[in-house]
N, C-alpha and C. Protein backbone atom coordinates (compact mmCIF):
# COMPACT_ATOMS: atom_id res chain seq x y z
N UNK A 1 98.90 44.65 37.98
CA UNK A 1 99.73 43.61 37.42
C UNK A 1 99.86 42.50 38.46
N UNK A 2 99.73 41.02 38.12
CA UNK A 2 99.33 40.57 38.86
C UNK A 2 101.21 39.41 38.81
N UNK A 3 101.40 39.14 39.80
CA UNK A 3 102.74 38.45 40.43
C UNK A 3 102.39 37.01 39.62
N UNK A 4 103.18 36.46 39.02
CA UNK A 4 103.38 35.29 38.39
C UNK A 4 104.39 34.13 39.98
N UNK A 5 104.34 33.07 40.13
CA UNK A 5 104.37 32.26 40.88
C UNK A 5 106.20 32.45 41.30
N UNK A 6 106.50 32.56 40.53
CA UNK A 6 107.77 32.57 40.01
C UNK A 6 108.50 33.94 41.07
N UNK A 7 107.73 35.38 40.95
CA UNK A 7 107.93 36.13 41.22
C UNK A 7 107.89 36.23 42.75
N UNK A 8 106.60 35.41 43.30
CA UNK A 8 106.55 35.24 44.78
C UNK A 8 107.30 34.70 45.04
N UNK A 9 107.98 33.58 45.31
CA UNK A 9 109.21 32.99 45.01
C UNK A 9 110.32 33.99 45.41
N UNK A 10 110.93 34.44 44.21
CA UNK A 10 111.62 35.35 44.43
C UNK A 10 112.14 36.38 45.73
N UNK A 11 110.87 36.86 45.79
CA UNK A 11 110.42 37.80 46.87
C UNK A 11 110.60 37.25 48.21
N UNK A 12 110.23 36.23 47.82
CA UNK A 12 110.36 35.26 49.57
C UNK A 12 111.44 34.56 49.41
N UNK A 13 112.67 34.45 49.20
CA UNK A 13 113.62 34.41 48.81
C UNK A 13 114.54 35.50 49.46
N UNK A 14 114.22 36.77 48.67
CA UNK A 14 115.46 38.06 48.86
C UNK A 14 114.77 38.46 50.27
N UNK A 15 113.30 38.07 51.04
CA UNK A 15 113.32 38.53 52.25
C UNK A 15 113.72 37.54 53.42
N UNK A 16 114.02 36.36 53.04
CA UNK A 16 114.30 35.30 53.87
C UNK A 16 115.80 35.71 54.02
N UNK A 17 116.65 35.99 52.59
CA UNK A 17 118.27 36.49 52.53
C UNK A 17 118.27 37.82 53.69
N UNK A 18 117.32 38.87 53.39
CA UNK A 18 117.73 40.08 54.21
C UNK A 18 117.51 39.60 55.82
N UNK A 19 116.42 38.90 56.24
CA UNK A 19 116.39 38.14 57.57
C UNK A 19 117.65 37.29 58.25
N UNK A 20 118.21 36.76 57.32
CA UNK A 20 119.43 35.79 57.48
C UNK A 20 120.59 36.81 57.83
N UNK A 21 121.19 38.20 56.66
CA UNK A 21 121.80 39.04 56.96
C UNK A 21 121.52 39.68 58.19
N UNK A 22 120.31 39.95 59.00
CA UNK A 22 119.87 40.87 60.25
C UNK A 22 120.19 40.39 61.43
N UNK A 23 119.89 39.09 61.48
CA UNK A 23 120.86 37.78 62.11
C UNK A 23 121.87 37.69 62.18
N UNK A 24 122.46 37.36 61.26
CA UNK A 24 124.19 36.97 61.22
C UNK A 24 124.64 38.25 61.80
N UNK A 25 124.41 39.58 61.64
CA UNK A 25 124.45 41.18 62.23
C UNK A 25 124.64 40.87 63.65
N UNK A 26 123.76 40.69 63.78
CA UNK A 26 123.24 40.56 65.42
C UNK A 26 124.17 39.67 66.18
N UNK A 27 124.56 38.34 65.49
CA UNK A 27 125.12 37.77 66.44
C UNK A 27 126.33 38.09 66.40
N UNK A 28 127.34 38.30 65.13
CA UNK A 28 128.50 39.47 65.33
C UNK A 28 128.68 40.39 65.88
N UNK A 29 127.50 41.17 66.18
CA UNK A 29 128.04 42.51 67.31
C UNK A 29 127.92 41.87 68.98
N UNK A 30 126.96 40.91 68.84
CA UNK A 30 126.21 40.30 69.96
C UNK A 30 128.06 39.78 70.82
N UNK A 31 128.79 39.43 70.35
CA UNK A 31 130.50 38.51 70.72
C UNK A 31 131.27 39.55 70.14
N UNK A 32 131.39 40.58 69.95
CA UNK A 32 132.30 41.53 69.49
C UNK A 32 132.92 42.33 70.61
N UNK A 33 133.68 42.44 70.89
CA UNK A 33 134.91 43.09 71.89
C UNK A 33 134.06 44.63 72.41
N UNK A 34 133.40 45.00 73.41
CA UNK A 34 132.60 45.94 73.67
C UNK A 34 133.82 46.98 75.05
N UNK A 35 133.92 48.13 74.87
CA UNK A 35 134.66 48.83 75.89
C UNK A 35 133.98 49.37 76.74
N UNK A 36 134.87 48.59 78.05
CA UNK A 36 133.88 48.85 79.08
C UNK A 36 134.52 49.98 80.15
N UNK A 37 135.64 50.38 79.77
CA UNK A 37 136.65 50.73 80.63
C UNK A 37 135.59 52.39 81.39
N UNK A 38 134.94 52.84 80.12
CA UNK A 38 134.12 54.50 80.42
C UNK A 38 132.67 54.08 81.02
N UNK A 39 132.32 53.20 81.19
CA UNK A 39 130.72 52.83 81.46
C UNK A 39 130.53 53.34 82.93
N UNK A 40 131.91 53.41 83.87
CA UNK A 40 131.49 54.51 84.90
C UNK A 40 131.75 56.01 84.67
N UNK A 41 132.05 56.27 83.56
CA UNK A 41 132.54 57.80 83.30
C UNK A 41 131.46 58.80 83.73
N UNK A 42 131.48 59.97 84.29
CA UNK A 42 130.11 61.18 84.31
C UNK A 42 130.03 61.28 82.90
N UNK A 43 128.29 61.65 82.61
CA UNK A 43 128.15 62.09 81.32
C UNK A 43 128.05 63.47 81.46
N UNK A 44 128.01 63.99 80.10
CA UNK A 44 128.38 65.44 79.91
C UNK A 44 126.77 65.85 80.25
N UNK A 45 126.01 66.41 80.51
CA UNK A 45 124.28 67.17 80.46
C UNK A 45 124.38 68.15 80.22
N UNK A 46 123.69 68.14 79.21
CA UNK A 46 123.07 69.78 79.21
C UNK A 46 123.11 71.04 80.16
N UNK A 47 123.11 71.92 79.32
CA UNK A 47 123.21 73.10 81.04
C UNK A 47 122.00 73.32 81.67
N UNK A 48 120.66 72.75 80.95
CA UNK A 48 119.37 73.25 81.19
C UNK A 48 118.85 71.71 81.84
N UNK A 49 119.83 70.48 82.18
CA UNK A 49 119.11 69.18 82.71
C UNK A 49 118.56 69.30 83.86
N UNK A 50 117.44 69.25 84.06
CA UNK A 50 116.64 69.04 85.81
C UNK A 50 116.41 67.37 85.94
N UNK A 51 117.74 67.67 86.81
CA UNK A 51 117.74 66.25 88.16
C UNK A 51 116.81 66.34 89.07
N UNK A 52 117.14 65.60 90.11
CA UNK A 52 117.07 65.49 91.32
C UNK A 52 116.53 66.81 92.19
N UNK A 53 115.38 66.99 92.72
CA UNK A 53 115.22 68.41 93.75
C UNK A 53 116.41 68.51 94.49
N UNK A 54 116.90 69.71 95.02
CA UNK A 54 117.51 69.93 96.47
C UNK A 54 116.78 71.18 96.87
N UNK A 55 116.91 70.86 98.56
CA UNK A 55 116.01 71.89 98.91
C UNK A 55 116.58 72.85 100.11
N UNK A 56 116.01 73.73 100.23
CA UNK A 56 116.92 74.95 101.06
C UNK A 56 115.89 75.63 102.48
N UNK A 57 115.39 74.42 103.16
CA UNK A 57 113.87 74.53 103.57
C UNK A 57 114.17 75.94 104.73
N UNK A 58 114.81 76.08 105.38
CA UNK A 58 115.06 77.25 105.82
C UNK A 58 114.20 78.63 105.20
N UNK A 59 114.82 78.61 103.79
CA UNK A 59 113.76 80.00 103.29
C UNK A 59 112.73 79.91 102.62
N UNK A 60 112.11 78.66 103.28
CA UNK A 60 110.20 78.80 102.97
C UNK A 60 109.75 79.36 103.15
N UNK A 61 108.58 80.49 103.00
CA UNK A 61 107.82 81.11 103.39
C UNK A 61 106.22 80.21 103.27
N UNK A 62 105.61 79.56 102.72
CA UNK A 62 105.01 78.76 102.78
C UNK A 62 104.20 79.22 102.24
N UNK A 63 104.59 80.01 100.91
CA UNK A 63 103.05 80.62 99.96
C UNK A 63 102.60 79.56 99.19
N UNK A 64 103.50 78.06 99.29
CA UNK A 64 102.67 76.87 98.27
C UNK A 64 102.25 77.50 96.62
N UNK A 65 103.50 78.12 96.41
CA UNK A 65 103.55 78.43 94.64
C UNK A 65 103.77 77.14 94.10
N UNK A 66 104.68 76.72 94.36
CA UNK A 66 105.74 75.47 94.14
C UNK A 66 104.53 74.14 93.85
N UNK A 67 103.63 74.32 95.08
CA UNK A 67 102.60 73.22 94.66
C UNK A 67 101.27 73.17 94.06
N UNK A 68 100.81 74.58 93.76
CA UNK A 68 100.00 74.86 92.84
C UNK A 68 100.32 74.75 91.47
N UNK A 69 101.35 74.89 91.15
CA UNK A 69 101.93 74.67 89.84
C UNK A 69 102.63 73.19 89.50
N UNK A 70 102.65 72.53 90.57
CA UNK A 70 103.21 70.76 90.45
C UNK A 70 102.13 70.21 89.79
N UNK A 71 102.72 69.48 88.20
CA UNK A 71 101.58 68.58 87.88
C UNK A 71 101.18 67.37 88.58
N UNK A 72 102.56 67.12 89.32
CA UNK A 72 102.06 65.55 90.10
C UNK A 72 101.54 66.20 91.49
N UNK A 73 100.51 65.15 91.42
CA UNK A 73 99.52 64.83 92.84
C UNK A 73 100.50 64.54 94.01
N UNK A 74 100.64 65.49 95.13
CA UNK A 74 101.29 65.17 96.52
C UNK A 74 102.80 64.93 95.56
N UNK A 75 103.39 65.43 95.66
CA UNK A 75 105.00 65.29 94.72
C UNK A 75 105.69 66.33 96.03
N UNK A 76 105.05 67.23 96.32
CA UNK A 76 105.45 68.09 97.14
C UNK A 76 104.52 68.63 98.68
N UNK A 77 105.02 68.25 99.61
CA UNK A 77 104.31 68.39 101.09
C UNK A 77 104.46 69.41 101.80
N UNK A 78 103.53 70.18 102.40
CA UNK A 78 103.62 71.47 103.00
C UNK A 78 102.66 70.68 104.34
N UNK A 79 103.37 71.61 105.57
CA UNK A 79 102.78 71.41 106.68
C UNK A 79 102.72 72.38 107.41
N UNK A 80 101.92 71.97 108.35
CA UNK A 80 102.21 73.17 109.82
C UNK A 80 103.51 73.10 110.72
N UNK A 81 104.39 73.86 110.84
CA UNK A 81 105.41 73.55 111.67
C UNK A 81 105.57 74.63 112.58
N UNK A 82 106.73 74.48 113.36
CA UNK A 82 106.45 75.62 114.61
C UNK A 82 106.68 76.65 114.18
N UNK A 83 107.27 77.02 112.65
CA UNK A 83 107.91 78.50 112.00
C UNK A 83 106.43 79.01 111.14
N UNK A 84 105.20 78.54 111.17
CA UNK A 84 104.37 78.56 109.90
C UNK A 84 104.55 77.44 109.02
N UNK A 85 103.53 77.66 108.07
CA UNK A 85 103.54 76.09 107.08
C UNK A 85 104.36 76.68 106.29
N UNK A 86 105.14 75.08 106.22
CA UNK A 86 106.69 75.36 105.59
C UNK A 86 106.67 74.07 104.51
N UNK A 87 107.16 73.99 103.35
CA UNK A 87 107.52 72.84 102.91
C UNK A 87 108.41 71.54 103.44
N UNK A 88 107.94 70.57 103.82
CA UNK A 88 108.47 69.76 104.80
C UNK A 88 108.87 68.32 103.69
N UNK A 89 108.46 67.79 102.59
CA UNK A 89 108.50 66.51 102.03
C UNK A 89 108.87 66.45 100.29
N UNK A 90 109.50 65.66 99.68
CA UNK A 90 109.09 65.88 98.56
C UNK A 90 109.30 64.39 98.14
N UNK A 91 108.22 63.86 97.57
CA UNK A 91 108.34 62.67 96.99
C UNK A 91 108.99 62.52 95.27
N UNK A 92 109.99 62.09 95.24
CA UNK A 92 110.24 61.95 94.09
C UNK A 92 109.91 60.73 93.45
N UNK A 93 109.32 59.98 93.54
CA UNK A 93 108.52 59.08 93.01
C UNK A 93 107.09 59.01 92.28
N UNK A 94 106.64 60.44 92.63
CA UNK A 94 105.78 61.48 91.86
C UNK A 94 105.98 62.10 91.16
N UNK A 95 107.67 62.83 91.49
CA UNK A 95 107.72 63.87 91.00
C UNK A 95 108.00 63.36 88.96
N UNK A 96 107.83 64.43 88.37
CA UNK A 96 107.94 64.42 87.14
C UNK A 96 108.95 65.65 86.73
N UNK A 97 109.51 66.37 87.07
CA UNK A 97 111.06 66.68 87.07
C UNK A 97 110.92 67.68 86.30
N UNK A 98 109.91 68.13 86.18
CA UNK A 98 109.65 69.59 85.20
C UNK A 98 110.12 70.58 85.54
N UNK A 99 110.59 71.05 86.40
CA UNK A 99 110.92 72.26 87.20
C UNK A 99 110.23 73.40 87.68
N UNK A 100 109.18 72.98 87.38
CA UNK A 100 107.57 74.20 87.88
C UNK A 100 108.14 74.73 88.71
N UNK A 101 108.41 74.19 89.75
CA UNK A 101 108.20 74.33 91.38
C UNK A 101 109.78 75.48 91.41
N UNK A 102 110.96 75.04 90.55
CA UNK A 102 112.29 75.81 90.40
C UNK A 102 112.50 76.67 90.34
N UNK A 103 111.38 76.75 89.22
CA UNK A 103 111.36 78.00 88.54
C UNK A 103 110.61 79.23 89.01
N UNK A 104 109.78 78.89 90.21
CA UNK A 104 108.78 79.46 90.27
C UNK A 104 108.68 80.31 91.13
N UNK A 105 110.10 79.41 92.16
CA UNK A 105 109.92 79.87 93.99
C UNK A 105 110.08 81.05 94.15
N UNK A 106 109.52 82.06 94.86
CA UNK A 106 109.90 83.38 94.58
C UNK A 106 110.89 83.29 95.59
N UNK A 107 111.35 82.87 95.97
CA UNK A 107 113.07 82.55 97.53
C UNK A 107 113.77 82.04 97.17
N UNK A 108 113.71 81.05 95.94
CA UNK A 108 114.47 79.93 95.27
C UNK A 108 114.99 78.59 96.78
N UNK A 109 113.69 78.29 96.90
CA UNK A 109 114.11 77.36 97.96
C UNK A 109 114.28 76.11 97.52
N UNK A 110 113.65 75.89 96.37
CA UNK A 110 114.10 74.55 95.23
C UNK A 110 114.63 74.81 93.88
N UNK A 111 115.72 73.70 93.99
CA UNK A 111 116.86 73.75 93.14
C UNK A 111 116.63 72.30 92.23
N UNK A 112 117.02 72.46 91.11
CA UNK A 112 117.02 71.64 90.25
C UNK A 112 118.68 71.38 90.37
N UNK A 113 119.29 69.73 90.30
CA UNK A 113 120.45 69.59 90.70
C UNK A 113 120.66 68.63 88.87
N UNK A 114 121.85 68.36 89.34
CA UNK A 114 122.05 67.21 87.73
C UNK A 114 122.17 65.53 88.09
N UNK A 115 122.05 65.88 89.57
CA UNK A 115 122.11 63.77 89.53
C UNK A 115 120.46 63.14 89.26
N UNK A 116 120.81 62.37 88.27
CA UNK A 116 119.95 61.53 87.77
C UNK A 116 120.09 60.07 88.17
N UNK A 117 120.64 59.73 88.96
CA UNK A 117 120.79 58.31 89.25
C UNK A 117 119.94 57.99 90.66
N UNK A 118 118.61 57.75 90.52
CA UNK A 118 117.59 57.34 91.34
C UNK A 118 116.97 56.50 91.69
N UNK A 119 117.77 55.22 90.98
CA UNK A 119 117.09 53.84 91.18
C UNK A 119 117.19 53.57 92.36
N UNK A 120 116.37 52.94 92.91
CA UNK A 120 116.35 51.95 94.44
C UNK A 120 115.92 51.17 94.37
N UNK A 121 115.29 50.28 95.21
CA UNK A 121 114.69 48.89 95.56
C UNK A 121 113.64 49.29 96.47
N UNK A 122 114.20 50.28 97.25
CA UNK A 122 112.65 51.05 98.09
C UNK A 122 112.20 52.47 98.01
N UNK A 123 110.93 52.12 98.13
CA UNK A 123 110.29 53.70 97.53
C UNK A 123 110.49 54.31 98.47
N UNK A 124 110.74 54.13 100.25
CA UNK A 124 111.38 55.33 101.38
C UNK A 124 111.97 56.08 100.88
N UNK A 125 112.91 55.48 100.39
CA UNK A 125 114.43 55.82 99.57
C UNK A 125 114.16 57.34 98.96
N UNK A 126 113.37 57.29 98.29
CA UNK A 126 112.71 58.43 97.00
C UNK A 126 112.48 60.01 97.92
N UNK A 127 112.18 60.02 99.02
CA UNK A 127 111.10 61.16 99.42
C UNK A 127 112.10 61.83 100.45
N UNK A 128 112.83 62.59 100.03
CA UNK A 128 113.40 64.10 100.36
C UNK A 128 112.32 64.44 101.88
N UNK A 129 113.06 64.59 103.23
CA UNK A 129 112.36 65.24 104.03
C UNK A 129 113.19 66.18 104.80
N UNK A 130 112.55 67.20 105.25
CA UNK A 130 113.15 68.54 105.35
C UNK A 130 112.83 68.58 107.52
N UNK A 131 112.03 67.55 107.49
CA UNK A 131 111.50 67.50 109.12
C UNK A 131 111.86 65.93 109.19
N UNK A 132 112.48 66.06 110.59
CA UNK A 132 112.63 64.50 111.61
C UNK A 132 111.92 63.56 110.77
N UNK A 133 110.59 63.46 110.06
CA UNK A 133 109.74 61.99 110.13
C UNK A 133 109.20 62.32 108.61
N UNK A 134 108.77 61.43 107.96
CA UNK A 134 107.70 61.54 106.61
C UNK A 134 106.32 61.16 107.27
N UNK A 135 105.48 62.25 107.06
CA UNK A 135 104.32 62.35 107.37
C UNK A 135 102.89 61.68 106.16
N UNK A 136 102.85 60.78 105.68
CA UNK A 136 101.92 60.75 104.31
C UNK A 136 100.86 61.61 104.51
């Protein structure tokens, strides 16, 4: 069935009206009284949220489970140190927050924590070190 002139019309009409309504929407909520008083409040997370690593480098044993099972490339640094190779680094700027490494440790030397607030301005900032210096 083919649209008579009349009908296009129409159509472009009631979608120009619903465009006009999506608008006028927008700029009413856009100046509408917004509460700001909770915007620093903690949020509630899940009991199962993986934040932030923390690490307990003391009871490494340095079997590198933790980084055989990391999907990200170098996310996690093992070295030679004077105790045996120990986990010494963890870049969280790699990391992808899965909890492989958490779940896995047979010592539980990494902990999945709940802070999620990781923004910086410098990527130093990001990389967890367990020794004096970051070694790349």
């Amino acid at each position: 069935m083919k649209k008579t002139d009349t009908d296009l019309i129409l159509d472009s009409i009631k979608g120009l009206i619903a465009l006009l309504k999506d608008i006028f929407a927008t700029i009413c909520l856009s100046f509408k009284n917004t509460d700001v008083k909770n915007q620093g409040a903690a949020r509630k997370l899940p009991e199962n949220f993986r934040g932030k690593i923390e690490l307990i480098p003391e009871n490494c044993i340095g079997c590198e489970t933790c980084e055989k099972l990391c999907p990200a490339l170098n996310a996690l640094i093992f070295e030679n140190t004077k105790n045996g190779k120990r986990l010494t680094a963890v870049d969280f700027s790699r990391c992808t927050f899965c909890g492989n490494c958490a779940y896995n440790c047979p010592k539980g030397v990494i902990n999945m924590t709940k802070q999620y607030k990781l923004a910086t301005k410098d990527k130093k900032d990001l990389k967890l070190n367990t020794e004096a210096e970051w070694k790349p």
